[in-house]
N, C-alpha and C. Protein backbone atom coordinates (compact mmCIF):
# COMPACT_ATOMS: atom_id res chain seq x y z
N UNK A 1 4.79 -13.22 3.03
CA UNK A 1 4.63 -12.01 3.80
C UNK A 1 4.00 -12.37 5.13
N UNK A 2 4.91 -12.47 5.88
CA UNK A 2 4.59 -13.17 7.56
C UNK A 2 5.10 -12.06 8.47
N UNK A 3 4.83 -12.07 9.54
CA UNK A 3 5.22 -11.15 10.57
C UNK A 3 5.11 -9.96 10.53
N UNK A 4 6.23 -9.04 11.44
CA UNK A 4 6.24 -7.70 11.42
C UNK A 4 6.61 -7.42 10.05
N UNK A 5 5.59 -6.57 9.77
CA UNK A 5 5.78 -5.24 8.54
C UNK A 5 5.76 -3.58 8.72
N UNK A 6 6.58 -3.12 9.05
CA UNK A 6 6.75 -2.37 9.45
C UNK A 6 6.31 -1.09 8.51
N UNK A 7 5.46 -0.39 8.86
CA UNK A 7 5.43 0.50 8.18
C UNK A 7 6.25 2.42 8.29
N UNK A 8 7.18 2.68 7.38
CA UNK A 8 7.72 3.43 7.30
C UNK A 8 7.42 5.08 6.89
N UNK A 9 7.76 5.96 7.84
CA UNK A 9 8.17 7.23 7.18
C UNK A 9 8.69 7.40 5.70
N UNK A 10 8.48 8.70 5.35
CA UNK A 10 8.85 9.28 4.17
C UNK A 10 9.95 10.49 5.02
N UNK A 11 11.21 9.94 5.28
CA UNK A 11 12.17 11.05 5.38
C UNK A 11 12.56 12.04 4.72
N UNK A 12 12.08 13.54 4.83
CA UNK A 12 11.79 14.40 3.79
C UNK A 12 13.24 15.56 4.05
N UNK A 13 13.95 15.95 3.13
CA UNK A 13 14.83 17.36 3.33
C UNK A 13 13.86 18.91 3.36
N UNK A 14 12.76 18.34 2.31
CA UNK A 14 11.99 19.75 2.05
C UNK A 14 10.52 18.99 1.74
N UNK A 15 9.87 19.47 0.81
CA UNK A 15 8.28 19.36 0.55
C UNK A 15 8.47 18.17 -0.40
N UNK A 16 9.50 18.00 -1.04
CA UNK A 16 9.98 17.18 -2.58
C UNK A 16 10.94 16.56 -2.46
N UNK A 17 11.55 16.40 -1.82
CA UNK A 17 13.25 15.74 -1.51
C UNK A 17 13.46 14.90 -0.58
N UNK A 18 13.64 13.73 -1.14
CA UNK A 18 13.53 12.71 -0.17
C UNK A 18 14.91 12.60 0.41
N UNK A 19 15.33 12.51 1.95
CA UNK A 19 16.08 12.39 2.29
C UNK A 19 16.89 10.96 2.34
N UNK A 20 17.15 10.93 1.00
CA UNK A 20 18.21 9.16 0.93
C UNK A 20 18.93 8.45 2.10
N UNK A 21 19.64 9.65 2.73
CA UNK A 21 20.83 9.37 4.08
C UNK A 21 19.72 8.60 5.20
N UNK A 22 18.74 9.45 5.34
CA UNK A 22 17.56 9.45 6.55
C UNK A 22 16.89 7.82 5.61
N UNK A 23 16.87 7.97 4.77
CA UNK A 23 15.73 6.50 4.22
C UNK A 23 16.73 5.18 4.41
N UNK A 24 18.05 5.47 4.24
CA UNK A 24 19.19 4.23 4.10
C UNK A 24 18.95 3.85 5.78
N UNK A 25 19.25 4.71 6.91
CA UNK A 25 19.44 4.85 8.06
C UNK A 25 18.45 4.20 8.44
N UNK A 26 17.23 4.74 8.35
CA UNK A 26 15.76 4.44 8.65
C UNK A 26 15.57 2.87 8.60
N UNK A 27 15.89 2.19 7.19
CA UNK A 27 15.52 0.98 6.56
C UNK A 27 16.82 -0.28 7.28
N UNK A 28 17.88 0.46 7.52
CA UNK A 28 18.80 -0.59 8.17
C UNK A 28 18.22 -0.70 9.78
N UNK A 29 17.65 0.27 10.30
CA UNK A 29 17.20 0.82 11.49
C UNK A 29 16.50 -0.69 11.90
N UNK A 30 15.55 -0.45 10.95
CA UNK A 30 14.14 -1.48 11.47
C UNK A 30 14.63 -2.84 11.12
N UNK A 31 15.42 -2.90 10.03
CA UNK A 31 16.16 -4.08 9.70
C UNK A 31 17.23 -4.71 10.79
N UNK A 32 17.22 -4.04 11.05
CA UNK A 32 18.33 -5.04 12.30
C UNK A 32 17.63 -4.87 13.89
N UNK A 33 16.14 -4.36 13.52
CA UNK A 33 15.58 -4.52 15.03
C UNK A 33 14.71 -6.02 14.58
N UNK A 34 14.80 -6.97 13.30
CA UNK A 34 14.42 -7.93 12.96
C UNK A 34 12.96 -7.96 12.20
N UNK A 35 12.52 -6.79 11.76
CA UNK A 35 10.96 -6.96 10.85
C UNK A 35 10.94 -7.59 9.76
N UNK A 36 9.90 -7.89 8.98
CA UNK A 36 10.25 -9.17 8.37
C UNK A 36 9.41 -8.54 6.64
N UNK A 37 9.08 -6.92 6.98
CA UNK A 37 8.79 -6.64 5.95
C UNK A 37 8.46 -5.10 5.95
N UNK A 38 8.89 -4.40 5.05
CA UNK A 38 8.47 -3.12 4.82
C UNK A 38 7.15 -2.55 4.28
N UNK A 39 6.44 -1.52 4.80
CA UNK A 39 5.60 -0.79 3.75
C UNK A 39 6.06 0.80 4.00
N UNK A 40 5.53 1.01 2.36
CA UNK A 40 6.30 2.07 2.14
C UNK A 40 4.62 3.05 1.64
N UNK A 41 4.80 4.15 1.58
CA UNK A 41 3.31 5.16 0.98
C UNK A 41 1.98 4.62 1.04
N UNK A 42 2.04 4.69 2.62
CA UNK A 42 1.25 4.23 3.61
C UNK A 42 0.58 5.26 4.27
N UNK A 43 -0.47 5.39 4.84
CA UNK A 43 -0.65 6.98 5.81
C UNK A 43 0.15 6.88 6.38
N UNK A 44 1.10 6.13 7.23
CA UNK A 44 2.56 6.65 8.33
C UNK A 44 3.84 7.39 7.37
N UNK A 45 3.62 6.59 6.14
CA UNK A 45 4.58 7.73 5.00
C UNK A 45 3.59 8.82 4.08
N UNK A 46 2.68 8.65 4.72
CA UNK A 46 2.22 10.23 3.99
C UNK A 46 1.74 10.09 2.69
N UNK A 47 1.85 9.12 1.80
CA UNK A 47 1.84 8.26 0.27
C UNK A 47 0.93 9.31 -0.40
N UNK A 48 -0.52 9.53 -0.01
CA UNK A 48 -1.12 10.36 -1.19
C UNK A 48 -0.64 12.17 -1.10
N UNK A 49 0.03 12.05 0.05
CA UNK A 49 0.53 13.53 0.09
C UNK A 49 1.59 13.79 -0.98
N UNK A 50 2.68 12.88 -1.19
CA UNK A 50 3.78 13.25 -1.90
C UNK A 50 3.27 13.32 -3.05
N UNK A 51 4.44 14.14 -4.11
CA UNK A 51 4.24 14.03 -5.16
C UNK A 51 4.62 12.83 -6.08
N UNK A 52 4.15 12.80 -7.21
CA UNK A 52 4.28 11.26 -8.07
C UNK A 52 5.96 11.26 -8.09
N UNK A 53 6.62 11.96 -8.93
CA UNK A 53 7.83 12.11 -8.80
C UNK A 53 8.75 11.25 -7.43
N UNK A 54 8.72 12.12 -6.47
CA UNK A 54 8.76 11.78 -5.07
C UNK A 54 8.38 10.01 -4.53
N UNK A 55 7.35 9.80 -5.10
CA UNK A 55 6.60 8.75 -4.67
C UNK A 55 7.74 7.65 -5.46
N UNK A 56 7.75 7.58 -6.85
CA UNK A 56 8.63 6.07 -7.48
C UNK A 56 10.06 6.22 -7.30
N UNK A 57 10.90 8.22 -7.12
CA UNK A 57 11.85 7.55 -5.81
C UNK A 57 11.79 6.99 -5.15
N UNK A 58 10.94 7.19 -4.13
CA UNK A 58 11.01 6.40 -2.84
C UNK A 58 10.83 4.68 -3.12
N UNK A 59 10.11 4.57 -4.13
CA UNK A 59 10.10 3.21 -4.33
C UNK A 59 11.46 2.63 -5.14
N UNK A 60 11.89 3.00 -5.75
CA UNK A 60 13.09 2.49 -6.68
C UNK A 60 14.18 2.49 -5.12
N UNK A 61 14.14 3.63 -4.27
CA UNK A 61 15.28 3.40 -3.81
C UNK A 61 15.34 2.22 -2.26
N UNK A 62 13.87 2.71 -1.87
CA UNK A 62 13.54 1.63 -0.77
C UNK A 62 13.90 0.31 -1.57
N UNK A 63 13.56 -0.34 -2.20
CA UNK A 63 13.43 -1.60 -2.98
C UNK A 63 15.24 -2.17 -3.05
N UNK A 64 15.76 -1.23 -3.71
CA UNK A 64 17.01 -0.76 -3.88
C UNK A 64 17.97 -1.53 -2.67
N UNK A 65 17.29 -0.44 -1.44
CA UNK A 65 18.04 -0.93 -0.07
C UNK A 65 17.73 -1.85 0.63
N UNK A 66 16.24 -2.25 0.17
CA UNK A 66 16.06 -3.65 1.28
C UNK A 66 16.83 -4.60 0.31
N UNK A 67 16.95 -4.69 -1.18
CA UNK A 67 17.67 -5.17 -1.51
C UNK A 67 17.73 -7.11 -1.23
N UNK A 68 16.77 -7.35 -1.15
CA UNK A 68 15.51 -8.76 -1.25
C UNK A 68 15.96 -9.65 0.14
N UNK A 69 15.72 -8.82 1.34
CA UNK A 69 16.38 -8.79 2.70
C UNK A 69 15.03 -9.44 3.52
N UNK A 70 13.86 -8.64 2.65
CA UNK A 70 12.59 -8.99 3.00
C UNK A 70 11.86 -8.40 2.06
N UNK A 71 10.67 -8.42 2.10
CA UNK A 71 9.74 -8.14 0.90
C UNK A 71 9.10 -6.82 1.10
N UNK A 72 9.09 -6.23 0.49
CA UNK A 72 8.53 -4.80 0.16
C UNK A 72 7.48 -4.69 -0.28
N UNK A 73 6.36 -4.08 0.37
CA UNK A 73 4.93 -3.63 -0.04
C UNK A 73 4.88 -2.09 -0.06
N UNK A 74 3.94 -1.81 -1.04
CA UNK A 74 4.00 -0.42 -1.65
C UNK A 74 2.40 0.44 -1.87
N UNK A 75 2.11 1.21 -1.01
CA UNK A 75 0.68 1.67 -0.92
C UNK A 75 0.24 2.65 -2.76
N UNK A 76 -0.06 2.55 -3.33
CA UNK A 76 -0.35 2.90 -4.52
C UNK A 76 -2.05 3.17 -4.69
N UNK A 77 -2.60 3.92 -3.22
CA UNK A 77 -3.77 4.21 -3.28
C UNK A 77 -3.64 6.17 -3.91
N UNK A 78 -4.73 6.29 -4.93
CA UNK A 78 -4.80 7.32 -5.71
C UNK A 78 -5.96 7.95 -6.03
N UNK A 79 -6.42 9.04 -5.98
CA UNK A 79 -7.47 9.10 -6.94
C UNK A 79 -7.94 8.98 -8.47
N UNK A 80 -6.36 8.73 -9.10
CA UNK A 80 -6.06 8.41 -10.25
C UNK A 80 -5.89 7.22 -10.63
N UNK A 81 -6.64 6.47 -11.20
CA UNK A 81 -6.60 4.75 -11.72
C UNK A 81 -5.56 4.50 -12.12
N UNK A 82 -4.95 5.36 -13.45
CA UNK A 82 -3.56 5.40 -13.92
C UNK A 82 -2.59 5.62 -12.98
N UNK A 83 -2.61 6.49 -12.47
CA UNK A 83 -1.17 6.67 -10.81
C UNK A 83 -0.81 5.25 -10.30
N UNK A 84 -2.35 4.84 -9.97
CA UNK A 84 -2.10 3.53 -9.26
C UNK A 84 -1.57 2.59 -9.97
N UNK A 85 -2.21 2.63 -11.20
CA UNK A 85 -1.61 1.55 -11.50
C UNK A 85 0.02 1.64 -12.06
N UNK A 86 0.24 2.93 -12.92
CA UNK A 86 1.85 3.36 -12.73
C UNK A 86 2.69 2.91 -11.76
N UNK A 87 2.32 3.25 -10.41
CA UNK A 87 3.06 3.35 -9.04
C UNK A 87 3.04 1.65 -8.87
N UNK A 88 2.13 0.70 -8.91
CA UNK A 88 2.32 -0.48 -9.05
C UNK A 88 3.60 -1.15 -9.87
N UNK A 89 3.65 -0.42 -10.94
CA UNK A 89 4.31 -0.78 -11.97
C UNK A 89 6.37 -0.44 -11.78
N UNK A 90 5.74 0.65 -11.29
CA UNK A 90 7.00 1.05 -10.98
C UNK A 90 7.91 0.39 -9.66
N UNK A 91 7.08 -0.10 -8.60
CA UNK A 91 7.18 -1.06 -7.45
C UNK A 91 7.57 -2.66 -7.93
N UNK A 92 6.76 -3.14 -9.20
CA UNK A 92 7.66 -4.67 -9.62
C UNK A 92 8.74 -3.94 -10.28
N UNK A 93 8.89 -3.19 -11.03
CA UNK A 93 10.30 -3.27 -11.44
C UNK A 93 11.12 -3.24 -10.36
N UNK A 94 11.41 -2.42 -9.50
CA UNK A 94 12.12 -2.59 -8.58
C UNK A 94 11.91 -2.99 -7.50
N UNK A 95 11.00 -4.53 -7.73
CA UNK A 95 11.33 -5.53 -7.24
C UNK A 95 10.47 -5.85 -5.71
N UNK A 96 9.70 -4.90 -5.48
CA UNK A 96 8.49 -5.12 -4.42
C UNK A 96 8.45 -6.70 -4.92
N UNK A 97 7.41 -6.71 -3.76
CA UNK A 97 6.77 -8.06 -2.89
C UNK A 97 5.26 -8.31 -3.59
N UNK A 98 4.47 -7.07 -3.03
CA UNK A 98 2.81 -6.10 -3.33
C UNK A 98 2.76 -4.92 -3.09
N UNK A 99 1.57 -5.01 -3.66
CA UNK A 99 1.17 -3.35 -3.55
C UNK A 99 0.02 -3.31 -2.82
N UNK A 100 -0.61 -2.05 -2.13
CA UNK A 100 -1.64 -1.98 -0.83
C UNK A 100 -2.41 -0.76 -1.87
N UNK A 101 -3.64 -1.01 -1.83
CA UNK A 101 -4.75 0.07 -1.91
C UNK A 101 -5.76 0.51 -1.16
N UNK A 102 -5.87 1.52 -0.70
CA UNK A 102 -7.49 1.89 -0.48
C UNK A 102 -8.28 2.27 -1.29
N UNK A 103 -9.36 2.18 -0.62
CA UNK A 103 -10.40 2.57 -1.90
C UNK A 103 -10.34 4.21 -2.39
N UNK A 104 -10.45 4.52 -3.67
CA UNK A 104 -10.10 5.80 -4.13
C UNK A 104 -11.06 6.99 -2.88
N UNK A 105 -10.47 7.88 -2.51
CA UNK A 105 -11.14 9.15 -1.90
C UNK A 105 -11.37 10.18 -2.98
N UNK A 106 -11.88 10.80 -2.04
CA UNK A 106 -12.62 12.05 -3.03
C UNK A 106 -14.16 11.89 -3.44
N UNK A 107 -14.41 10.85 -4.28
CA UNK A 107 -15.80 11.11 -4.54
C UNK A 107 -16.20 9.52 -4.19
N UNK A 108 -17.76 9.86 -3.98
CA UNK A 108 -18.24 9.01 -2.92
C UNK A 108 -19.11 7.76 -3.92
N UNK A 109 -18.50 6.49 -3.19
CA UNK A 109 -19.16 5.36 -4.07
C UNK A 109 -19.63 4.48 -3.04
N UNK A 110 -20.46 3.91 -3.83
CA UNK A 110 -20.96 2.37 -3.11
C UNK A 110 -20.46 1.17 -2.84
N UNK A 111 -20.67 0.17 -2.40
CA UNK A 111 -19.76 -0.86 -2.08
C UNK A 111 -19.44 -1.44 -3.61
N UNK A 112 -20.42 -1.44 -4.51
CA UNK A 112 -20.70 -2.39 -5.75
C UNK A 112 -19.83 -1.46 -6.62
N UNK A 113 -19.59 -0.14 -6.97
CA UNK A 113 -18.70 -0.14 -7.09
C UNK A 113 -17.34 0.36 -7.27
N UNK A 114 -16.97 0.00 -5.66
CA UNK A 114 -15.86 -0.87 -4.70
C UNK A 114 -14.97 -1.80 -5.87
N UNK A 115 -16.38 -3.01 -5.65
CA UNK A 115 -16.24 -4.23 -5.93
C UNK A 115 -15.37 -4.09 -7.49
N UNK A 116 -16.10 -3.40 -8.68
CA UNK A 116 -15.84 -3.36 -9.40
C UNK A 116 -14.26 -2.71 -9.38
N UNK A 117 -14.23 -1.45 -8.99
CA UNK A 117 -12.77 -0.81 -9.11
C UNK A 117 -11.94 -1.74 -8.89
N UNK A 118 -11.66 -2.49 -8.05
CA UNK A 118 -10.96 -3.60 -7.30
C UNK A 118 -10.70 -4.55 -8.47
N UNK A 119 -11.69 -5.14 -9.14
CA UNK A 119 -11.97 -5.73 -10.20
C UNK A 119 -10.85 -5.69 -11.41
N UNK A 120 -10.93 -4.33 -11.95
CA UNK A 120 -10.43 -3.03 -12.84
C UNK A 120 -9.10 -3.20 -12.22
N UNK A 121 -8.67 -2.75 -10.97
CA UNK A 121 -7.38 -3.06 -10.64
C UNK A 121 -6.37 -3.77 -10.77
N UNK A 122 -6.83 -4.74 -10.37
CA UNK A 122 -6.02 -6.01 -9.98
C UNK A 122 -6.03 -6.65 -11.08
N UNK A 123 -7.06 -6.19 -11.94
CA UNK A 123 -6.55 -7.31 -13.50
C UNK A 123 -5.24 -6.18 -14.37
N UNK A 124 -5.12 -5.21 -14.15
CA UNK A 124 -3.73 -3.96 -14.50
C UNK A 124 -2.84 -4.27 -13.39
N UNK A 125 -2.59 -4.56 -12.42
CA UNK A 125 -1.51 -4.64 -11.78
C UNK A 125 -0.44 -5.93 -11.81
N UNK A 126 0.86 -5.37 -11.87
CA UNK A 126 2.08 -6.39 -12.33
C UNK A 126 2.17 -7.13 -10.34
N UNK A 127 1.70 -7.12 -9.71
CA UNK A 127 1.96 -7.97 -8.59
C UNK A 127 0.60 -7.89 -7.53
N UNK A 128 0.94 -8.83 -6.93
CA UNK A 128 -0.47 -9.04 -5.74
C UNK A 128 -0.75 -7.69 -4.74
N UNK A 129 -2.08 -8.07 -4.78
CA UNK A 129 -2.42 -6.78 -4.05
C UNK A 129 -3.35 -7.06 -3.08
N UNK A 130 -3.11 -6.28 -1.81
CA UNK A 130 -3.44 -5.99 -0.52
C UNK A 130 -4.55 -4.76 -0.51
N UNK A 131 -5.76 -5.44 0.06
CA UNK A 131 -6.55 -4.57 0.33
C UNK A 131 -6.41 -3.11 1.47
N UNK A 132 -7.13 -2.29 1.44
CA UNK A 132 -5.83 -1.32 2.84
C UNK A 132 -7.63 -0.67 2.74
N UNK A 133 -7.91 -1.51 4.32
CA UNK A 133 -9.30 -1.15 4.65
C UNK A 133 -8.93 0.26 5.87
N UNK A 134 -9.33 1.82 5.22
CA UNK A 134 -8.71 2.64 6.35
C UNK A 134 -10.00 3.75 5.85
N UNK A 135 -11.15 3.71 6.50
CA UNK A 135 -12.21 4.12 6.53
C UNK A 135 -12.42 5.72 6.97
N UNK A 136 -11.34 5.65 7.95
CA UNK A 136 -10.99 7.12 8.84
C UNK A 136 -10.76 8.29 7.51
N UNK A 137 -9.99 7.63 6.80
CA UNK A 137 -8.98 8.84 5.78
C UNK A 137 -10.23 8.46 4.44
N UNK A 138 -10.56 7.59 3.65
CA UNK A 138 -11.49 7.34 2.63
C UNK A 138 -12.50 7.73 2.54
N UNK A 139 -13.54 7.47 3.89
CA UNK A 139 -15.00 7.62 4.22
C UNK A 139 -15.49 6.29 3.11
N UNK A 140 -14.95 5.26 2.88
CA UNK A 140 -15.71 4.42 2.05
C UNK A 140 -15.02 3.07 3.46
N UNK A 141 -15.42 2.04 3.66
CA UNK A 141 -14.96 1.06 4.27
C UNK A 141 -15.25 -0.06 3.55
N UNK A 142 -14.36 -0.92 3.46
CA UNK A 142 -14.40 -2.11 2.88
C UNK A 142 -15.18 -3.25 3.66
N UNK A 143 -16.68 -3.14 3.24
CA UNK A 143 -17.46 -4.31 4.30
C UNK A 143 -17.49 -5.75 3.65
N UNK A 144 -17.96 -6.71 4.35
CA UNK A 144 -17.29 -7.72 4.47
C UNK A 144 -17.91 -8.51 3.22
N UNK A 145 -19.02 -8.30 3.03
CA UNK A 145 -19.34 -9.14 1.16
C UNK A 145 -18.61 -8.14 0.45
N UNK A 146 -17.94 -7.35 0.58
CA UNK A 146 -17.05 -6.99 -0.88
C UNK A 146 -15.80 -7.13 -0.61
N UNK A 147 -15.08 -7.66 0.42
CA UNK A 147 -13.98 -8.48 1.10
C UNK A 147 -14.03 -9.95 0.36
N UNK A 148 -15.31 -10.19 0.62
CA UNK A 148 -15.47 -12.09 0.12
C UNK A 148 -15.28 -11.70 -1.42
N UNK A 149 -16.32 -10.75 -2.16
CA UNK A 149 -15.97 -10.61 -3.54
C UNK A 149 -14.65 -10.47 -4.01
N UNK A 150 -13.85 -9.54 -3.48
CA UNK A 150 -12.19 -9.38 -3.55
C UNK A 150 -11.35 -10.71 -3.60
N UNK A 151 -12.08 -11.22 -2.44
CA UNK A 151 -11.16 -12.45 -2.19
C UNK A 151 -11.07 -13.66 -3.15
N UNK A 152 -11.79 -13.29 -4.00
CA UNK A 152 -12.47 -14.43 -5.33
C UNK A 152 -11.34 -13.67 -6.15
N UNK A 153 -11.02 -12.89 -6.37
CA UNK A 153 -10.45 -12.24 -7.36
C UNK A 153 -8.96 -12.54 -7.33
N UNK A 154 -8.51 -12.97 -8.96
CA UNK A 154 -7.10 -13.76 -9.07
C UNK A 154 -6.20 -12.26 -8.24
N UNK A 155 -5.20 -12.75 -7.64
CA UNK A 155 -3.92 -11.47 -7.43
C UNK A 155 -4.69 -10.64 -5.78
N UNK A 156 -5.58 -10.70 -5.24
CA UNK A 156 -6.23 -10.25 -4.06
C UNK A 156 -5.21 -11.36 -3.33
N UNK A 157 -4.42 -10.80 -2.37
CA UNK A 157 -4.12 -11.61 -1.35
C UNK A 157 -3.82 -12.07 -0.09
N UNK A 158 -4.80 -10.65 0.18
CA UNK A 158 -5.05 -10.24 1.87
C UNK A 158 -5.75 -8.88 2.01
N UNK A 159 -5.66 -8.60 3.52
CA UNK A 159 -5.91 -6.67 3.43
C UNK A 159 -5.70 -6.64 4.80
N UNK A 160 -4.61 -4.93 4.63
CA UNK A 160 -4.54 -4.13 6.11
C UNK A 160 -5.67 -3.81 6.74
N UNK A 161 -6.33 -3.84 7.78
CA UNK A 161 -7.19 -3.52 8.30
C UNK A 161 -6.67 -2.27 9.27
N UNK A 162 -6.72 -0.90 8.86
CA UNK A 162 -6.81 0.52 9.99
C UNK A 162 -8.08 0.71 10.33
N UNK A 163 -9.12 0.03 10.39
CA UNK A 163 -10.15 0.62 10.73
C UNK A 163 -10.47 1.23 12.37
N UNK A 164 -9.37 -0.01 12.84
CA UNK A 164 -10.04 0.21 14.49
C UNK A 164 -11.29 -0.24 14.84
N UNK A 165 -11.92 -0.65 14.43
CA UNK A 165 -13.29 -1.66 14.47
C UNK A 165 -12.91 -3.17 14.82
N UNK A 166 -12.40 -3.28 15.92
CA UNK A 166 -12.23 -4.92 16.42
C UNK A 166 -13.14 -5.55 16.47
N UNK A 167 -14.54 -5.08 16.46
CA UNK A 167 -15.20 -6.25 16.18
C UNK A 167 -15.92 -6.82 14.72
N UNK A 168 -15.42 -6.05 14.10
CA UNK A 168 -15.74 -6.10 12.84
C UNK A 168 -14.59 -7.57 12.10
N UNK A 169 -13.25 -7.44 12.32
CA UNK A 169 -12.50 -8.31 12.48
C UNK A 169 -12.94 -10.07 12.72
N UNK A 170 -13.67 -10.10 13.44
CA UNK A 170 -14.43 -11.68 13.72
C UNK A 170 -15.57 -12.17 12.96
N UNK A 171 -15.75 -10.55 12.11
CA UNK A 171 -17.21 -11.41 10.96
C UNK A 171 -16.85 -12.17 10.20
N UNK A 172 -17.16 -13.04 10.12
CA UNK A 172 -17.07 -14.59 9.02
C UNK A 172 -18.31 -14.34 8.40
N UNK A 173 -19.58 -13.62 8.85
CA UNK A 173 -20.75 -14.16 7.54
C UNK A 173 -20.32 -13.43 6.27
């Protein structure tokens, strides 16, 4: 997973209906402007908005059309442990790359445990997973000793950074 990854819309007909025509179009779109990888139920696709239903369409059929062109990553952040890890599940079968999390919203935790959920995760999930540090939408941020803790952890094998905090980016301690 190198280069552009483009992260994608959820082309919608209505509130529930994913527009297939608009997702085929969409995915050849970026594909022949040369990106080198998709994400899919992402905040740019809206991911905790849709419904579950909605959501492992979109994954069976994205997967479907990139069709192993490039590798597919799949945001499977939830307030539900089970969702996530479902929506993971449902992303290796059809053949994703990884899956991206943020830290659960809604109710408010500490970094420690962060650490742990992460923990809990990634030992249930059927493929590698991407941290998805996006502080704006969570109110929890992924600081940088529970980054190093993550990073110890088998199947951790990177993370999106939305924070917008560039200087946060250069901490090594």
């Amino acid at each position: 997973m190198r280069g552009v990854i483009v992260p994608l819309v959820t082309p919608l007909l209505d509130r529930d209906t994913l527009d297939t025509g608009g997702l085929e179009r969409l995915i050849e779109h970026v594909l022949a402007g040369g990106v080198q990888g998709l994400f899919i139920l992402g905040t740019t696709g809206e991911g905790p908005s849709l419904g579950y239903r909605l959501r492992h369409e979109l994954i069976e059929r994205t997967c479907r059309l990139a069709a192993g062109r490039v590798p597919v990553m799949v945001g499977i952040t939830d307030t539900a442990f089970v969702e996530s890890v479902r929506l993971a599940r449902t992303a290796a079968d059809g053949g994703a790359a990884a899956v991206v999390a943020a830290p659960p919203y809604y109710y408010p935790a500490r970094q420690l445990e962060l650490v742990e959920y992460i923990e809990h995760l990634a030992a249930e999930l059927p493929l590698p997973l991407l941290l998805y540090n996006l502080p704006g939408y969570t109110k929890l941020p992924f600081e940088p000793q529970t980054v190093r803790a993550a990073a110890a952890m088998p199947g951790i094998v990177g993370m999106k950074d939305s924070s917008g905090d560039m200087g946060r980016r250069g901490d090594r301690s």
